[in-house]
Protein backbone atom coordinates (compact mmCIF):
# COMPACT_ATOMS: atom_id res chain seq x y z
CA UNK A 1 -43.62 20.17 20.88
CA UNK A 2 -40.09 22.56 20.03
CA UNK A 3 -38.19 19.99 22.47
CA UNK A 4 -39.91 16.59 19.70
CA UNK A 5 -38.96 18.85 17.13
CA UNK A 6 -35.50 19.53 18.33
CA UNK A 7 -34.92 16.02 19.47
CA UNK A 8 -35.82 14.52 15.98
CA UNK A 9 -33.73 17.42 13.97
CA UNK A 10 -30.89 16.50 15.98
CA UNK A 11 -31.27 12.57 15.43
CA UNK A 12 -31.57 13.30 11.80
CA UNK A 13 -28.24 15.50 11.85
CA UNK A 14 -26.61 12.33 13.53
CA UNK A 15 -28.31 9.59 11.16
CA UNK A 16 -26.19 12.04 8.50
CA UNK A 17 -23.22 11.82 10.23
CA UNK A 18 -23.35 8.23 10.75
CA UNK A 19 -24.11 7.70 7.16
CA UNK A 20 -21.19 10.05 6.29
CA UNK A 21 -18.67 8.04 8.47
CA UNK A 22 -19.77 5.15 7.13
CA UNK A 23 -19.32 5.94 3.23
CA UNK A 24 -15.92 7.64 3.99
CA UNK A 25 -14.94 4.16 6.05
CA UNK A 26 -16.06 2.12 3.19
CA UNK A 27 -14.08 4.51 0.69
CA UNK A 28 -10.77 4.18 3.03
CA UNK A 29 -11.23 0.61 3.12
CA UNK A 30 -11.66 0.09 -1.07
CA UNK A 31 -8.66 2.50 -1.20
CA UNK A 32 -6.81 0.29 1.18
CA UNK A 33 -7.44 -2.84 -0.53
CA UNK A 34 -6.17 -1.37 -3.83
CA UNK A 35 -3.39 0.17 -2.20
CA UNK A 36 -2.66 -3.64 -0.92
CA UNK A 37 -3.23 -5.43 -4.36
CA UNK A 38 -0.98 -2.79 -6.23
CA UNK A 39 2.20 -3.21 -3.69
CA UNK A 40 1.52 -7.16 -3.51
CA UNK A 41 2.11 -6.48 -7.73
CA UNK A 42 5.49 -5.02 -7.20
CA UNK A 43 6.71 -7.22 -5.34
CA UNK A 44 6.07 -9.80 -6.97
CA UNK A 45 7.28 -7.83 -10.23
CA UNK A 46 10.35 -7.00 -8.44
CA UNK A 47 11.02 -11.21 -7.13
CA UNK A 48 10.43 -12.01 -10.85
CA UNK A 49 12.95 -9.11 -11.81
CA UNK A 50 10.66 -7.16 -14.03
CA UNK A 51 11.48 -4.39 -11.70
CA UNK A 52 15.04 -3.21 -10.24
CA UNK A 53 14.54 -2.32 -6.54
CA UNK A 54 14.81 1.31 -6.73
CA UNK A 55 11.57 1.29 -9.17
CA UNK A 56 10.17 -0.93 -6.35
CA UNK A 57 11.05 1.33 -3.58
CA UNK A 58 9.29 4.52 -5.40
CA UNK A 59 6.47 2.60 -6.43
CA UNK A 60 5.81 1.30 -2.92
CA UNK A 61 6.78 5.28 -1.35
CA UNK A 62 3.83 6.29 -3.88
CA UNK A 63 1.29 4.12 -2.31
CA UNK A 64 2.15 4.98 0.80
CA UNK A 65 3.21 1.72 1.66
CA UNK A 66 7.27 2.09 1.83
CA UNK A 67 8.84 2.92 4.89
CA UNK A 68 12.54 4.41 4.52
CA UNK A 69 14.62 2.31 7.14
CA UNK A 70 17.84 4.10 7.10
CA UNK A 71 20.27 5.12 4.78
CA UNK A 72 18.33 4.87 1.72
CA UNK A 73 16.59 1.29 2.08
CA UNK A 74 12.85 0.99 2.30
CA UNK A 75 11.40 -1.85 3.79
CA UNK A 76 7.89 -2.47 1.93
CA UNK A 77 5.78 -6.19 2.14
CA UNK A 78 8.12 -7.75 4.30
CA UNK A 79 11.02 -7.23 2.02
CA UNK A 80 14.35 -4.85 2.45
CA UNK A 81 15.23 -2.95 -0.67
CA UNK A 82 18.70 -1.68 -0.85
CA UNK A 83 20.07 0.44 -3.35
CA UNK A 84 22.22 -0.93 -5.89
CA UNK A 85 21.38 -4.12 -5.86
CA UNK A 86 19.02 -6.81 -7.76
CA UNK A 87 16.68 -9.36 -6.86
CA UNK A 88 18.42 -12.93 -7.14
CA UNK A 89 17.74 -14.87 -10.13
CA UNK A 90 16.65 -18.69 -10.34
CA UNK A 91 19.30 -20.99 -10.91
CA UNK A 92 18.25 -22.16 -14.29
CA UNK A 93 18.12 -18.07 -15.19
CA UNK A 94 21.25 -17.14 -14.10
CA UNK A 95 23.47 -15.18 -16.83
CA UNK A 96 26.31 -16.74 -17.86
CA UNK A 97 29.53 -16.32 -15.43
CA UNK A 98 27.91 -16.18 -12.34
CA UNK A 99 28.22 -19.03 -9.84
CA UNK A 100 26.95 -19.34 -6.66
């Protein structure tokens, strides 16, 4: 009888575990996903130039989703940031006095 009653005790503690593991996985995975939606936002803010890289770069660094590359340029969704310099513009939005 103590050897039933340890045997279902401990497949009890385990069901508990497994349940654990499996709301944690579910609550990395929703955190993932919004980690994914928010970068896939900067970017595109940053292709549309609603964003200068370097806000870009920090934004992505917050969500854990920048990865410095060297000598201050993050690589984040495919795209290298460097420093000091802006996202191109359309042709038809181009300032006045630049040419390509």
């Amino acid at each position: 009888c103590d050897a039933d009653e340890e045997l279902k005790h401990s497949l009890s503690k385990d069901a508990e575990v497994m349940r654990e593991a499996a709301a944690t996985r579910a609550q990395r995975a929703e955190f993932i996903q919004h980690a994914r939606t928010q970068h896939a936002l900067l970017c595109a803010a940053e292709m549309k130039g609603l964003l200068d890289p370097e806000e870009a770069k920090l934004g992505a660094c917050s969500l854990g989703v920048g990865e410095e590359v060297g000598d201050g340029e993050v690589e984040h969704g495919g795209v290298e940031v460097n420093e000091g310099t802006a996202p191109e513009e359309p042709p038809d939005k181009q300032p006045l006095g630049r040419s390509e």
